[in-house]
Each structure stands twice: as C-alpha cells, then as structure tokens.
C-alpha atoms as a PDB file:
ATOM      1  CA  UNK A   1     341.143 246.610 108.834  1.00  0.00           C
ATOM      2  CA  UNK A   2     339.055 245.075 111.732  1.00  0.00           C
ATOM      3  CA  UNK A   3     334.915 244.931 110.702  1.00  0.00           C
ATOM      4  CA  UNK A   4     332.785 246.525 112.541  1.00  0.00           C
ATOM      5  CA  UNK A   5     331.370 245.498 115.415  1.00  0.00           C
ATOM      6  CA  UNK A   6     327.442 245.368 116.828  1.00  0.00           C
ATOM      7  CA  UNK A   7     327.840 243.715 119.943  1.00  0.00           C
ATOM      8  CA  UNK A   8     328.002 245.190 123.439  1.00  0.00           C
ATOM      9  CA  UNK A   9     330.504 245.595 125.539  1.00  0.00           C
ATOM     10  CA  UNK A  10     331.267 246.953 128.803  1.00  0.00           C
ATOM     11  CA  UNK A  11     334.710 247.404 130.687  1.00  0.00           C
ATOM     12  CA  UNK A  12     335.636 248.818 134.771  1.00  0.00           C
ATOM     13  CA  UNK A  13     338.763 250.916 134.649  1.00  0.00           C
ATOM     14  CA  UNK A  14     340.744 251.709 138.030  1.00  0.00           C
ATOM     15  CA  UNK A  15     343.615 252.801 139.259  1.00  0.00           C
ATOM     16  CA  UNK A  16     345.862 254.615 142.069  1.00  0.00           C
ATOM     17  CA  UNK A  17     345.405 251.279 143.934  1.00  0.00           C
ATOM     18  CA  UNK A  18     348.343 251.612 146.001  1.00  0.00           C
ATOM     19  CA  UNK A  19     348.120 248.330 147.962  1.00  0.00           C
ATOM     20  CA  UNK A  20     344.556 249.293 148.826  1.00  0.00           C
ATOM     21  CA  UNK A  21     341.953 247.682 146.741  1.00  0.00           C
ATOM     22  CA  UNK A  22     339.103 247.196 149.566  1.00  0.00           C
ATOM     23  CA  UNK A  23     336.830 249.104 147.795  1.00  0.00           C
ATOM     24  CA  UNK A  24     337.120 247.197 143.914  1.00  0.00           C
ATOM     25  CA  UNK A  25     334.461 244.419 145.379  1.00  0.00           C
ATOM     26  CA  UNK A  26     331.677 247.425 145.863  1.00  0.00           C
ATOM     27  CA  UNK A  27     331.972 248.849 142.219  1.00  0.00           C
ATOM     28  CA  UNK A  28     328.259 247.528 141.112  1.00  0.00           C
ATOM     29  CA  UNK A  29     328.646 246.866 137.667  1.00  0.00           C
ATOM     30  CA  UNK A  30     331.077 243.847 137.796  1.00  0.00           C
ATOM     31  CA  UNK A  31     328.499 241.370 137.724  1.00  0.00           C
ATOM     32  CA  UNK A  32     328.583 242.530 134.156  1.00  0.00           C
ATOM     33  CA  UNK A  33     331.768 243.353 132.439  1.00  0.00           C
ATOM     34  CA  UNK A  34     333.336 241.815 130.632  1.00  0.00           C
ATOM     35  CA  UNK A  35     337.231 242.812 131.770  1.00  0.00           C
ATOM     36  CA  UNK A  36     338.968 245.207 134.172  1.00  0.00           C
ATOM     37  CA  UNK A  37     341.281 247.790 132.847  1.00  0.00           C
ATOM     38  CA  UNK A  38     344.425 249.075 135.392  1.00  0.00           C
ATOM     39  CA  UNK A  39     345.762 252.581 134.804  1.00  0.00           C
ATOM     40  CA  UNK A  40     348.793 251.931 136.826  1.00  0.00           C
ATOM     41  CA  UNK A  41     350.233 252.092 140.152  1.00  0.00           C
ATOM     42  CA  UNK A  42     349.501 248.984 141.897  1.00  0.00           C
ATOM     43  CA  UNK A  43     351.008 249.500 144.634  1.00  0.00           C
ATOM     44  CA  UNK A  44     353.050 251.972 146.954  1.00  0.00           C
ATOM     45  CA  UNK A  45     357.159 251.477 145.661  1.00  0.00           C
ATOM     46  CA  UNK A  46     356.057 247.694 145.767  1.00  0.00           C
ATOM     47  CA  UNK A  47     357.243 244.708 143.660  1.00  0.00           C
ATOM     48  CA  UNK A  48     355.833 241.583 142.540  1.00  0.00           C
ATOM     49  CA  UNK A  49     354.933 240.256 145.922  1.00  0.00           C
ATOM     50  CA  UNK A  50     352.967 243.479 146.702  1.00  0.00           C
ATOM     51  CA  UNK A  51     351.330 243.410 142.875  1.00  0.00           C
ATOM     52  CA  UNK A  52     350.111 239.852 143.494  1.00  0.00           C
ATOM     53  CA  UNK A  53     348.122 240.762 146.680  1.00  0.00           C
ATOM     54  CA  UNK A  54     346.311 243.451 144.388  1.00  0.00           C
ATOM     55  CA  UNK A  55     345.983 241.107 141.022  1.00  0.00           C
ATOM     56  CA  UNK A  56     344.539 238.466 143.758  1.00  0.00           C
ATOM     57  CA  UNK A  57     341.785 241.194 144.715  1.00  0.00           C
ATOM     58  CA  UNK A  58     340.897 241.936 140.660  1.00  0.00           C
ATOM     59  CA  UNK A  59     341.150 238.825 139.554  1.00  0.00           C
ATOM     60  CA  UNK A  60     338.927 236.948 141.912  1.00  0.00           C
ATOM     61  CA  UNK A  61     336.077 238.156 139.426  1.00  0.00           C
ATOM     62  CA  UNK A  62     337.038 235.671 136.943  1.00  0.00           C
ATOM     63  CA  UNK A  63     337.164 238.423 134.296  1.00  0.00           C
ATOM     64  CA  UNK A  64     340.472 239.247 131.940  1.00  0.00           C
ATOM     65  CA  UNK A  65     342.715 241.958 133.846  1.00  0.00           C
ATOM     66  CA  UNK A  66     344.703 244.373 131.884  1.00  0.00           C
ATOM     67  CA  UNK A  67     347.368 246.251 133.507  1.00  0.00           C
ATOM     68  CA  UNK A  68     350.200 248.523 133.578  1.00  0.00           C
ATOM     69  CA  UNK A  69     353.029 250.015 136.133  1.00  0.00           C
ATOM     70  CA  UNK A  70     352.509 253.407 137.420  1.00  0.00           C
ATOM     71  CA  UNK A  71     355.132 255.503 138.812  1.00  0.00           C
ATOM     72  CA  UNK A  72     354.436 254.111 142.539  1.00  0.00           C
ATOM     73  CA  UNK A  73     355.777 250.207 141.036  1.00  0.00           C
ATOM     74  CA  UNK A  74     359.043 248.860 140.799  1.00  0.00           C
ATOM     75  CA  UNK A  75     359.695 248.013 137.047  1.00  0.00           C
ATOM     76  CA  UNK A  76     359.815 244.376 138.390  1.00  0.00           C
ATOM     77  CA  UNK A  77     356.343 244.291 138.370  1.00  0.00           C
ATOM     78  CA  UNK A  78     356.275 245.294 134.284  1.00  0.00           C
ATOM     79  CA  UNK A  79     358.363 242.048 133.910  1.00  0.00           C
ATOM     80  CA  UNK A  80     355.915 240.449 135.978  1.00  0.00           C
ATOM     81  CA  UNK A  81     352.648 241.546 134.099  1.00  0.00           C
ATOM     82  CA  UNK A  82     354.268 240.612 131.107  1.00  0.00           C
ATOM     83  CA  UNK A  83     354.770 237.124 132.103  1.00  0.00           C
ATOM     84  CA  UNK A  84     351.418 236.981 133.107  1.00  0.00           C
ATOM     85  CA  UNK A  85     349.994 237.902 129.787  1.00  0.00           C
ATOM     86  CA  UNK A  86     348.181 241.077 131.660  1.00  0.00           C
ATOM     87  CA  UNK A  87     350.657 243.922 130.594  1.00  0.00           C
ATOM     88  CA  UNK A  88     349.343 247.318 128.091  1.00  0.00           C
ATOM     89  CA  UNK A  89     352.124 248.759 128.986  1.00  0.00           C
ATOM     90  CA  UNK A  90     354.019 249.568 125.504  1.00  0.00           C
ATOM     91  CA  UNK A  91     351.190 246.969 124.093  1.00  0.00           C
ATOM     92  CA  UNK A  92     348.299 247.051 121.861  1.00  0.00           C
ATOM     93  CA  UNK A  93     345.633 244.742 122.402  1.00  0.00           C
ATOM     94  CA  UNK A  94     342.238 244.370 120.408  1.00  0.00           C
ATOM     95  CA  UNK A  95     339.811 245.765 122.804  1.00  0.00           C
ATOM     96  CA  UNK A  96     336.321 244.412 120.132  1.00  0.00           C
ATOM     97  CA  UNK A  97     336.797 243.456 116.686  1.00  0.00           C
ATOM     98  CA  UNK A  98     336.645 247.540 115.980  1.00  0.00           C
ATOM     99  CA  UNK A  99     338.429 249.256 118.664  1.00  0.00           C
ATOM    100  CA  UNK A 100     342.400 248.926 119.974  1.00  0.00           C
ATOM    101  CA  UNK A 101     343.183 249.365 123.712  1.00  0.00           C
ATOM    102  CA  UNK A 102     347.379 250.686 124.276  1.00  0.00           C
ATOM    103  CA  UNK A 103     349.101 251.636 127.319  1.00  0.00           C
ATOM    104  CA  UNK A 104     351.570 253.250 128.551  1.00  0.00           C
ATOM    105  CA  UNK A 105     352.383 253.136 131.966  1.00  0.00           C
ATOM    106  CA  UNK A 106     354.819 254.817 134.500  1.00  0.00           C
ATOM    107  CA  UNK A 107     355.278 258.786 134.436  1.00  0.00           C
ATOM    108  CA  UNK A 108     357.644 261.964 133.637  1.00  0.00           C
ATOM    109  CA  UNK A 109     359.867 262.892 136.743  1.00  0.00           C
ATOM    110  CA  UNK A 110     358.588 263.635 139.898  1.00  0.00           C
ATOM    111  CA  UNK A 111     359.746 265.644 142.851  1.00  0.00           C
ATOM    112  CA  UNK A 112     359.368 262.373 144.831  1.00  0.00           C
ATOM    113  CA  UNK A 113     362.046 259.973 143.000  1.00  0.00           C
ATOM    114  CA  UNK A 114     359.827 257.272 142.308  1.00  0.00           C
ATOM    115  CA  UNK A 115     360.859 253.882 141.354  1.00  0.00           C
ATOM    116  CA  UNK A 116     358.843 254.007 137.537  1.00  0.00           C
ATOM    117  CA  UNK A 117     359.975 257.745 135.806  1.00  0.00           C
ATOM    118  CA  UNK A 118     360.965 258.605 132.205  1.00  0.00           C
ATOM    119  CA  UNK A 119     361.722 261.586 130.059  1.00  0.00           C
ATOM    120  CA  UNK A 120     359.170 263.052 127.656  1.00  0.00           C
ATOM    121  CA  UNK A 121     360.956 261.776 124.903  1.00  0.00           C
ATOM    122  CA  UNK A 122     359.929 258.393 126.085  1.00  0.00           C
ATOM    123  CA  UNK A 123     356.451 258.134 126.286  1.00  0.00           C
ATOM    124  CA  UNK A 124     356.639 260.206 122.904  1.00  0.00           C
ATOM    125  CA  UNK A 125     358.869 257.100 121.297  1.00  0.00           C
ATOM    126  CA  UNK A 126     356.307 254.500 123.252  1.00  0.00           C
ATOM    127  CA  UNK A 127     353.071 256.135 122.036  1.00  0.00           C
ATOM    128  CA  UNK A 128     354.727 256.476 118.654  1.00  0.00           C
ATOM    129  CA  UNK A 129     355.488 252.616 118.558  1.00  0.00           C
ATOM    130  CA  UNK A 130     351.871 251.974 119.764  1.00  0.00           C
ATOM    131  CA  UNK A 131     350.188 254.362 117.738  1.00  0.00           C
ATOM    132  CA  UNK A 132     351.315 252.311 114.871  1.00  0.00           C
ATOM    133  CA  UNK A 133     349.549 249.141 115.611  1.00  0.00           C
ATOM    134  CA  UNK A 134     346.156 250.802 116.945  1.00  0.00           C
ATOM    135  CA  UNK A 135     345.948 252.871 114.180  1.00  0.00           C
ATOM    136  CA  UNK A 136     344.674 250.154 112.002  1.00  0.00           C
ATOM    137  CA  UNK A 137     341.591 250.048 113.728  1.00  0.00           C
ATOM    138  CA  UNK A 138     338.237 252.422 113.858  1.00  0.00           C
ATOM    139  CA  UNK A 139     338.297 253.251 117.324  1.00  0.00           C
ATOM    140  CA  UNK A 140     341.062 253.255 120.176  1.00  0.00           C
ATOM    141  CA  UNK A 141     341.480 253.690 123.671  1.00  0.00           C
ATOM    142  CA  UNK A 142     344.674 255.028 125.560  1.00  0.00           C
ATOM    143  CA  UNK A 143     345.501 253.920 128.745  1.00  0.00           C
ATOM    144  CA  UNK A 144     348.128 256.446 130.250  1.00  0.00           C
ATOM    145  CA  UNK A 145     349.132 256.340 133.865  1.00  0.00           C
ATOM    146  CA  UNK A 146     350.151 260.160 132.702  1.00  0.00           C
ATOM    147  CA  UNK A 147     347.401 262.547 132.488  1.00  0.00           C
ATOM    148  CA  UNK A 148     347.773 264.779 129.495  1.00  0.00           C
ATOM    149  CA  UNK A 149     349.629 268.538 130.160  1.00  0.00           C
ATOM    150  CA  UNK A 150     346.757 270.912 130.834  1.00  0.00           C
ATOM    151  CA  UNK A 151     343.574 269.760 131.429  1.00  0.00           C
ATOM    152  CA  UNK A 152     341.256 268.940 134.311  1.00  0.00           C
ATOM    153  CA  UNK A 153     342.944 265.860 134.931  1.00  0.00           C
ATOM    154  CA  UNK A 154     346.360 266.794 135.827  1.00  0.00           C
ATOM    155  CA  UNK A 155     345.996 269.911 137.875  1.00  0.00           C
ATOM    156  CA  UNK A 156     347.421 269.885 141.695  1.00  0.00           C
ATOM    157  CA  UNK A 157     346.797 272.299 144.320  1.00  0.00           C
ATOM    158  CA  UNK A 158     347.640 275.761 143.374  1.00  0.00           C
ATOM    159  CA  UNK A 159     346.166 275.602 140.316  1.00  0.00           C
ATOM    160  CA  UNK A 160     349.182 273.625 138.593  1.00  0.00           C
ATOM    161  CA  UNK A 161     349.452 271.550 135.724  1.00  0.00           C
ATOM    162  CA  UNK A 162     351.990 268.875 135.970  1.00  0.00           C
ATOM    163  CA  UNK A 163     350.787 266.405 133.452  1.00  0.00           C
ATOM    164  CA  UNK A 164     352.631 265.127 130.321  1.00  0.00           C
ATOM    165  CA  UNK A 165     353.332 267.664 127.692  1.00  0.00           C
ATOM    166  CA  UNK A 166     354.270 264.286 125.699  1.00  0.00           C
ATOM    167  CA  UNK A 167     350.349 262.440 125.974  1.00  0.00           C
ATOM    168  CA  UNK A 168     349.127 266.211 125.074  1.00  0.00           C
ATOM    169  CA  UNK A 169     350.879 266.400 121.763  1.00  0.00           C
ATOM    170  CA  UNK A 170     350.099 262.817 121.209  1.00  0.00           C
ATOM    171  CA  UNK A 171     346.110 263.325 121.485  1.00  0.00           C
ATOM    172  CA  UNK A 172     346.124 266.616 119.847  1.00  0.00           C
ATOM    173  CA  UNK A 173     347.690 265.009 116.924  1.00  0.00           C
ATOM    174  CA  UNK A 174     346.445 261.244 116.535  1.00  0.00           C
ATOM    175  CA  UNK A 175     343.094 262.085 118.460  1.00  0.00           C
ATOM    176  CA  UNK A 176     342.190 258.596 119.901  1.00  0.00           C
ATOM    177  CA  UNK A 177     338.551 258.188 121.416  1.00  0.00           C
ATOM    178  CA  UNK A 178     339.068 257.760 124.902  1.00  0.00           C
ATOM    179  CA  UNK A 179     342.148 258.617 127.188  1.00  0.00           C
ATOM    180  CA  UNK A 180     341.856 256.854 130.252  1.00  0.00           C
ATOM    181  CA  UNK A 181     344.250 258.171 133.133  1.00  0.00           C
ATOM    182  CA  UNK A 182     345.428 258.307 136.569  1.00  0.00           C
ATOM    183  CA  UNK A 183     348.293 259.705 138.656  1.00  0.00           C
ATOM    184  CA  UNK A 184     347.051 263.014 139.610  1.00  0.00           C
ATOM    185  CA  UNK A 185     344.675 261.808 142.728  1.00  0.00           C
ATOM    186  CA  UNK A 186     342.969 265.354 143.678  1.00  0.00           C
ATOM    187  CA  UNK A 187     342.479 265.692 139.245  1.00  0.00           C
ATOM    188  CA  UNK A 188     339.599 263.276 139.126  1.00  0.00           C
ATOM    189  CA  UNK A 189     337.646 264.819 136.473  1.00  0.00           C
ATOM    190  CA  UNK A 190     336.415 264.657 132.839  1.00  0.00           C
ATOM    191  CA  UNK A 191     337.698 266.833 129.892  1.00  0.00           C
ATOM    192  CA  UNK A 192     338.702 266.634 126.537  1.00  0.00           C
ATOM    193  CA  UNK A 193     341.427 267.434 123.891  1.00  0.00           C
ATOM    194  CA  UNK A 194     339.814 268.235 120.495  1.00  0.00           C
ATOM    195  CA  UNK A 195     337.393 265.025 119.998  1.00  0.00           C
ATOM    196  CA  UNK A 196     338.812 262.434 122.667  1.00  0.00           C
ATOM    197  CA  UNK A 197     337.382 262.134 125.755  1.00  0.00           C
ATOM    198  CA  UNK A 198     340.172 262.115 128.774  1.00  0.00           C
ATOM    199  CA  UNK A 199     338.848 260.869 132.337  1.00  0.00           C
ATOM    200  CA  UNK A 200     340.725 260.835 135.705  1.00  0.00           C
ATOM    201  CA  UNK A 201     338.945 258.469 138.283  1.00  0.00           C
ATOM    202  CA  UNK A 202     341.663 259.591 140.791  1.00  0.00           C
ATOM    203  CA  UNK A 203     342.501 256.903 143.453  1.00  0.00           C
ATOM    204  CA  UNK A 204     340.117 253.633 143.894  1.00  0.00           C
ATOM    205  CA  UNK A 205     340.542 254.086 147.506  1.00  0.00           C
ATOM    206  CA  UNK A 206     338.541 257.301 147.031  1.00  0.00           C
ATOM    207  CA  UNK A 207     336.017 255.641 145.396  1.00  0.00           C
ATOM    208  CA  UNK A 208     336.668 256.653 141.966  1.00  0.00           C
ATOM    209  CA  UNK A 209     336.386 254.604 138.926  1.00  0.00           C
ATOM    210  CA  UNK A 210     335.521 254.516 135.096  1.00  0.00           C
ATOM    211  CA  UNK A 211     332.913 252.491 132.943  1.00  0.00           C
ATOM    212  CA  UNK A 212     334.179 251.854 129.484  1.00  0.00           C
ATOM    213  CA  UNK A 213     331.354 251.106 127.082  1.00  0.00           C
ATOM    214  CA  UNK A 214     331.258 250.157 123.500  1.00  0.00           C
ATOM    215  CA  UNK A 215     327.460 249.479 122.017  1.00  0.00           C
ATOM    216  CA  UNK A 216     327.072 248.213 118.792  1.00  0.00           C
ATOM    217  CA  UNK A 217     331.111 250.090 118.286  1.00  0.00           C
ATOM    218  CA  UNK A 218     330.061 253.364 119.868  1.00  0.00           C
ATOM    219  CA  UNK A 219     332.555 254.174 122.673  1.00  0.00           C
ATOM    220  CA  UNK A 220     331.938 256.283 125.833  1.00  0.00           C
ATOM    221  CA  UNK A 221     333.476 256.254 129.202  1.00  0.00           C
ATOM    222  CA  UNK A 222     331.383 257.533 132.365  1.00  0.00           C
ATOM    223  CA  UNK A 223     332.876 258.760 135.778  1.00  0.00           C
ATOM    224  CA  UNK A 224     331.238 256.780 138.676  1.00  0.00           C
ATOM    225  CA  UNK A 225     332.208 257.186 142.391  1.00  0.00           C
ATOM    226  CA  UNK A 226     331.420 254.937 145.131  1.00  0.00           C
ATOM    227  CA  UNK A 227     330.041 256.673 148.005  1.00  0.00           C
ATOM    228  CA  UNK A 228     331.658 255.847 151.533  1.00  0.00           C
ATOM    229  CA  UNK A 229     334.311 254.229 149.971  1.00  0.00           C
END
C-alpha cells in the first residue's frame, strides 16, 4: 500500500467545455496547481481536431492535463487522449503517494443520440475494473462524466433525475472520497452519498469549476464560480 502523504496539493477540475474554454484563463488559482482534471465533454460531437483546440487552451499552463470523453465527443478523441498519455477514462492514475484518481467518461443513453453512450452495465463493468486498482490506496477520487442517480447533481428541469443508477450503486457500495462530475449543466451543485463528497461544476462556460485539495492527505473539493464568465 502507498505511505502516507504530508505534502500539499492542489488540483482545478472542469468540464462541459464544449469547444468553449474562454473562460479556463480567469479561474484564479492556476498560478498554483499543480494539474488540471477534465470531467468530459470537450467538445460539441467534435473529434480530435476540435479536442486539440481545447487541450491547446488547458495546456498552455504548463501543468499535467487529465482527461476523459464525455457524451458530446466522438470516441476518436478517447483514442486520441490515450495516445497522448492524458486519458482517466477506464484508467487509474496515482493522484499523491496516498490517494488514486479513475475515470470514467462518456454517459448512459440520451434522448439526443450522442456520439459517446453506453448501457448501465458498462460503466458498472468499467468502475468494477477500476475499482480494483484504486482500491489499494487510502484515498480516491472518481472522475465520472455521469452524475450519480438521485442527487443534486443530476436533476433537470421538472424536478427529474436522470443520472446513472450504475455510479449510484458504485459509491453507495465502495464509498470513494470525492466524486467529481459533469453532464447535467443546470445540476451544478454539491451533495453526497453516504461519506463521499459528489460535486457538479456544471459547464465552464458558466463559470463553474472545482478545486481539488489534498493537505498533508486530507481531501476536499470546493465549488467556485467565476463571476461574468
């Protein structure tokens, strides 16, 4: 098992991009984190030429870029990411010494036919695969473009819940730390399922976006919004 670890650490998680990341350059705390995290959808049905204008934009930081396909991208882009050694989709990745960071991208069918959709049973088999890596380690994050089934993150006009029943079960059972999120744009929120923390920065475009912290292995992720954005 990973030791502990008593540095600090601090991460800027977006996503909803959709071909639109003006905004990314006036989220304050770059100057000092140490990586960007990408919930998914890069763009708007968009392949790789489309995801390289974005990765162009997040990149130009100079910090390490993690990211994953939403719904919105073609699964060309997955290929892509993976090439470029920036995919969490289906991956684990040692966030510190003490924590994991896994992903899983895309989302369950849509009324839309977007080009990125699976059944439940496959983000259940993808977490599963995951799970089994991060485990190992004190403290995890999960990255799903999916908001869990019933929460404040997944709930559409009308008082609906469309999020994944799949992600649900999986944090009721396996209880990670943090769920970071996306995919629901009006559902940007903060809740929780038992002990892990779920946040929904909607789209970046609406100003929405998520600091990841770990001090001295402690994990917490805060809601921030950009005003005017």
């Amino acid at each position: 098992m990973p030791s502990a670890d008593t540095q600090d650490y601090l991460w800027i998680a977006v996503g909803d991009i959709h071909d639109d990341p003006a905004c990314f350059h006036r989220i304050p705390e770059l100057a000092q984190a140490d990586g960007i995290i990408v919930t998914g959808d890069l763009t708007i049905t968009g392949g790789v030429k489309q995801a390289e204008l974005v990765m162009e934009v997040l990149r130009a930081h100079d910090l390490p870029v993690w990211a994953q396909i939403g719904n919105m991208d073609r699964p060309e882009v997955d290929a892509w990411l993976s090439e470029q050694g920036w995919n969490l989709h289906t991956v684990t990745r040692e966030l510190t010494p003490d924590t994991a960071i896994f992903g899983v991208g895309a989302s369950t069918f849509t009324p839309f036919g977007t080009p990125s959709e699976f059944p439940e049973s496959t983000f259940a088999a993808w977490l599963d695969a995951c799970w089994q890596r991060a485990r190992r380690y004190p403290h995890t994050v999960l990255v799903s473009h999916n908001p869990p089934k019933d929460t404040a993150c997944d709930v559409i006009p009308g008082d609906v819940h469309v999020g994944s029943t799949a992600v649900r079960e999986f944090l009721e059972e396996a209880q990670p730390d943090i769920c970071l999120c996306g995919h629901i744009h009006e559902a940007r929120a903060v809740d929780r399922v038992g002990r892990t923390v779920v946040v929904n920065p909607g789209a970046l475009a609406q100003g929405g976006y998520v600091l990841l912290r770990s001090n001295s292995g402690r994990l917490s992720a805060e809601l921030r919004v950009l005003e005017n954005c």
